[in-house]
C-alpha atoms as a PDB file:
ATOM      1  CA  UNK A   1     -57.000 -28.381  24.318  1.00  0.00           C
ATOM      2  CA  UNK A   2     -56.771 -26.752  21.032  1.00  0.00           C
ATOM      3  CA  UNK A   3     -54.682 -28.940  19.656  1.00  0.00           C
ATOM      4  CA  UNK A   4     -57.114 -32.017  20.877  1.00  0.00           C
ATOM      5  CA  UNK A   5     -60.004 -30.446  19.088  1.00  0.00           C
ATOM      6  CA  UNK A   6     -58.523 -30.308  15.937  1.00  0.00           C
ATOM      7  CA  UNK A   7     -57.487 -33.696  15.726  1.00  0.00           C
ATOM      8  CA  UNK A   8     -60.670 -34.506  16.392  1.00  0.00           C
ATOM      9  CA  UNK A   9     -62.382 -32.206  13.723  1.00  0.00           C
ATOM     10  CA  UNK A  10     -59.633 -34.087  11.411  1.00  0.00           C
ATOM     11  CA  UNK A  11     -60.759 -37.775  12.709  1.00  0.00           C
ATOM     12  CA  UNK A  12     -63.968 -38.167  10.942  1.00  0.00           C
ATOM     13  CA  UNK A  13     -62.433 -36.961   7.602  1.00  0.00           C
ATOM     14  CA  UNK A  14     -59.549 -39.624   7.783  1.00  0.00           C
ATOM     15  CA  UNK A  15     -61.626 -42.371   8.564  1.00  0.00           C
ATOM     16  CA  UNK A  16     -63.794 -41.659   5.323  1.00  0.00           C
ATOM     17  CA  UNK A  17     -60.857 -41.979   3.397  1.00  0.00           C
ATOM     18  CA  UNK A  18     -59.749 -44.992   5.308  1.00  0.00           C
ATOM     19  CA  UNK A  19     -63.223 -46.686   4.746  1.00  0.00           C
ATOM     20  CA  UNK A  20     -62.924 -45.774   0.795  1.00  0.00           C
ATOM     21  CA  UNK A  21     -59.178 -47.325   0.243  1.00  0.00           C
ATOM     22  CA  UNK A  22     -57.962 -49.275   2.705  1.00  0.00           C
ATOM     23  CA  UNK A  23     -55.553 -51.607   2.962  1.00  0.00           C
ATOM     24  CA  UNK A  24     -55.295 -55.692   3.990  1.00  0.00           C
ATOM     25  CA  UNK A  25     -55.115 -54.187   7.584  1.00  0.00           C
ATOM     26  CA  UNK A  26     -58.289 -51.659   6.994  1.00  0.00           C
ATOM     27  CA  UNK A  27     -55.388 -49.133   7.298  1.00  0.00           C
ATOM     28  CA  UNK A  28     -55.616 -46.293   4.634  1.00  0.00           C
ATOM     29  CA  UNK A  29     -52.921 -46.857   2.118  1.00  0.00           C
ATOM     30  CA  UNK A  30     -51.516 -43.612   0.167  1.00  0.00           C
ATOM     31  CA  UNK A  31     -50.036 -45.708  -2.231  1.00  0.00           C
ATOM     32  CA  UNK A  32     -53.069 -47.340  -3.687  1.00  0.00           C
ATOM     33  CA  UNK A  33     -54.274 -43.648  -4.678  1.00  0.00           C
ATOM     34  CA  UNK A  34     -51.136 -43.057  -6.818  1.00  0.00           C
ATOM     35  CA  UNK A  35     -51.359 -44.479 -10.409  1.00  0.00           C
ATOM     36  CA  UNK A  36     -47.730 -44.207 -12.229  1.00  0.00           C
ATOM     37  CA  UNK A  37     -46.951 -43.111 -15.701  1.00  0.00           C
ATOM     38  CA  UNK A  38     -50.269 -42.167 -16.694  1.00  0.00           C
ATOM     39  CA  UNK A  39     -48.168 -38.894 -17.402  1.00  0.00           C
ATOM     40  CA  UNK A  40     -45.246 -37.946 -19.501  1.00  0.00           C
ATOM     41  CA  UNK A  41     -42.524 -37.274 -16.620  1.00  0.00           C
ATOM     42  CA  UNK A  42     -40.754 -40.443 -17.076  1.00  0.00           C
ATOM     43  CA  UNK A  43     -40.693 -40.625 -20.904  1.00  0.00           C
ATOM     44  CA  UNK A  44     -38.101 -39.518 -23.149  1.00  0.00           C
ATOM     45  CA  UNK A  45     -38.608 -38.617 -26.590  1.00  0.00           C
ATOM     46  CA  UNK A  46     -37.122 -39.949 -29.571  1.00  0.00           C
ATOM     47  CA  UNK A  47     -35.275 -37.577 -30.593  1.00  0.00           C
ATOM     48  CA  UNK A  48     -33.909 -37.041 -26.845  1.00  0.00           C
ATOM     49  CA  UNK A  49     -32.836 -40.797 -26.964  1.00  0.00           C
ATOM     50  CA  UNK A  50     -30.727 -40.302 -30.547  1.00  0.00           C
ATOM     51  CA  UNK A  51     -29.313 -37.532 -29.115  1.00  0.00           C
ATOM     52  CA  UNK A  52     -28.155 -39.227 -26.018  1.00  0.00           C
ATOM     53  CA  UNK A  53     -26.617 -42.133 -27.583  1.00  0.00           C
ATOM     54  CA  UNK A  54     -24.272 -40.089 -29.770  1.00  0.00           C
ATOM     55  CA  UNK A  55     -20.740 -41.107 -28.492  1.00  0.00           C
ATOM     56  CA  UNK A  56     -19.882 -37.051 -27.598  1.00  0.00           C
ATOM     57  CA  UNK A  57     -19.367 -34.867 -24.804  1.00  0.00           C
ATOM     58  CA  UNK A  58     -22.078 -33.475 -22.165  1.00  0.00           C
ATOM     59  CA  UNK A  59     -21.476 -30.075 -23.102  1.00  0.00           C
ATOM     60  CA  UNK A  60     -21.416 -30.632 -27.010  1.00  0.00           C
ATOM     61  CA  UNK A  61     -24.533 -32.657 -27.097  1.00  0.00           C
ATOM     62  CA  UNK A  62     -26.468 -30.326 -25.461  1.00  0.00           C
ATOM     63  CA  UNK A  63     -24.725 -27.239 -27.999  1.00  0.00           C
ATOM     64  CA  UNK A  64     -26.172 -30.095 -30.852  1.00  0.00           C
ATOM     65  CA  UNK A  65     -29.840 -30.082 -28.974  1.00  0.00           C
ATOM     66  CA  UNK A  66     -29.828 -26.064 -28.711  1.00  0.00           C
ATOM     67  CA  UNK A  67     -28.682 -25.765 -32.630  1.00  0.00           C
ATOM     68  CA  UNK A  68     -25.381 -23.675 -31.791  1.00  0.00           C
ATOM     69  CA  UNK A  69     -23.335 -27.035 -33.231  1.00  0.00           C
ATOM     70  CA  UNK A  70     -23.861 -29.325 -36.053  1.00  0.00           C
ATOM     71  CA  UNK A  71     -22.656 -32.650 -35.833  1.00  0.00           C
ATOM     72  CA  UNK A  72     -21.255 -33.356 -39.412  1.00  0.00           C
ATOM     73  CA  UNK A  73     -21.985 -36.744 -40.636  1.00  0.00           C
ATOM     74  CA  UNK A  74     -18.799 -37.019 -42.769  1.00  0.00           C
ATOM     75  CA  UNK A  75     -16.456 -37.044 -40.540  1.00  0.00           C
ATOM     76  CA  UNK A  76     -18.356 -37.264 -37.183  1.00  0.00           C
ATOM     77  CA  UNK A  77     -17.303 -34.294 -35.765  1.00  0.00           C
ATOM     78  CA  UNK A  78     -19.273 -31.809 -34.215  1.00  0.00           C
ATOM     79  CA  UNK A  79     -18.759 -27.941 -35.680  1.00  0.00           C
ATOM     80  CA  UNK A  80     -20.215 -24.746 -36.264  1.00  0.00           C
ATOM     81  CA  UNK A  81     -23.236 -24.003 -38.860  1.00  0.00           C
ATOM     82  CA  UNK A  82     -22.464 -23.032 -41.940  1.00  0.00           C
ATOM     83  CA  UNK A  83     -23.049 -19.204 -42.018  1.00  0.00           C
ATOM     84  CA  UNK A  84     -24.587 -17.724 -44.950  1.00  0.00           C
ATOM     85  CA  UNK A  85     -23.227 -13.439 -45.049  1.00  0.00           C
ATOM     86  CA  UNK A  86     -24.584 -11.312 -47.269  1.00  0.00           C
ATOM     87  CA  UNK A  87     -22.265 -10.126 -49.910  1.00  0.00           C
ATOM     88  CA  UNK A  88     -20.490 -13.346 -49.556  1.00  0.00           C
ATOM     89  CA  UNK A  89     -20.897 -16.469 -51.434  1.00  0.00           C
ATOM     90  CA  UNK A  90     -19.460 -19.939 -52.161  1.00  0.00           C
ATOM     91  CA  UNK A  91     -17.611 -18.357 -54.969  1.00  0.00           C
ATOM     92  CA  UNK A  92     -16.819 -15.358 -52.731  1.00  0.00           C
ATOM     93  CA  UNK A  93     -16.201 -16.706 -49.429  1.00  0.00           C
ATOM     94  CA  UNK A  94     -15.777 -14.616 -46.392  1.00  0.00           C
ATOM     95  CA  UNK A  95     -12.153 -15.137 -45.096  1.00  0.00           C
ATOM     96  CA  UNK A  96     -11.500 -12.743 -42.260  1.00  0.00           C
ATOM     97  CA  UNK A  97     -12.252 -13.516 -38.397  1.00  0.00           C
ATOM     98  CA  UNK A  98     -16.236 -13.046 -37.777  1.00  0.00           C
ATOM     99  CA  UNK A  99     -15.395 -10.029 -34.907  1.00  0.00           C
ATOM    100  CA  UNK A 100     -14.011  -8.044 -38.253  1.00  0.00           C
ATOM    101  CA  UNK A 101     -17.080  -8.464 -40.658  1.00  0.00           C
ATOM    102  CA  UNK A 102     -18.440  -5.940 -41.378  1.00  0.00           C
ATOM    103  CA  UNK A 103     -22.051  -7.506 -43.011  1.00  0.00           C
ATOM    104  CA  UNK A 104     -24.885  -6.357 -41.145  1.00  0.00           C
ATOM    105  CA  UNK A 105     -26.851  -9.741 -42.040  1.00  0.00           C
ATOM    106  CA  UNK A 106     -25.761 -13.324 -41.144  1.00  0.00           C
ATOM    107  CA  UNK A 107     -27.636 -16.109 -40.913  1.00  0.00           C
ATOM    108  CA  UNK A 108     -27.672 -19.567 -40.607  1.00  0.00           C
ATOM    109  CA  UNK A 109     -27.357 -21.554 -43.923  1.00  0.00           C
ATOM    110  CA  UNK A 110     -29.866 -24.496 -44.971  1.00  0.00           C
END
């Protein structure tokens, strides 16, 4: 009896909406209340797209998108930054392993 009650509180409610949109049948379709892409959920951005296209790996595109790898345009490989150390220059170059160095500043290099 419950349950028959509040079907019926729900009745008068549903046929409001059915009078408002309804269908070729007069039956309330959801459909007509959805508009699509009026958001950005199915759009990718440029920059997404030119990084998709890029004839590499899964795993070393998405190292390229995070800026852990560079893709090098000379020879089309993807690598490391270029690490700037302190004490360390292009005259000087740092040529140990990096677990060794003992710099207490590294940084990415422009």
């Amino acid at each position: 009896m419950l349950a028959a009650f509040s079907a019926r509180a729900l009745l008068p409610r549903a046929c409001a909406q059915a009078s408002e949109v309804a269908g070729p049948c007069g039956i309330a379709a959801p459909l007509a209340l959805q508009v699509r892409w009026k958001n950005q959920i199915n759009s990718v951005s440029l920059l997404r797209q030119y990084y998709n296209r890029m004839p590499i790996r899964k795993k070393w595109r998405k190292a390229i998108m995070r800026g852990t790898m560079v893709m090098c345009e000379k020879t089309g490989q993807v690598k490391m930054p270029t690490l700037a150390i302190s004490g360390y220059d292009e005259k000087n170059p740092y040529r140990g392993r990096f677990e060794n160095l003992k710099s207490t500043r590294v940084w990415f290099k422009d």
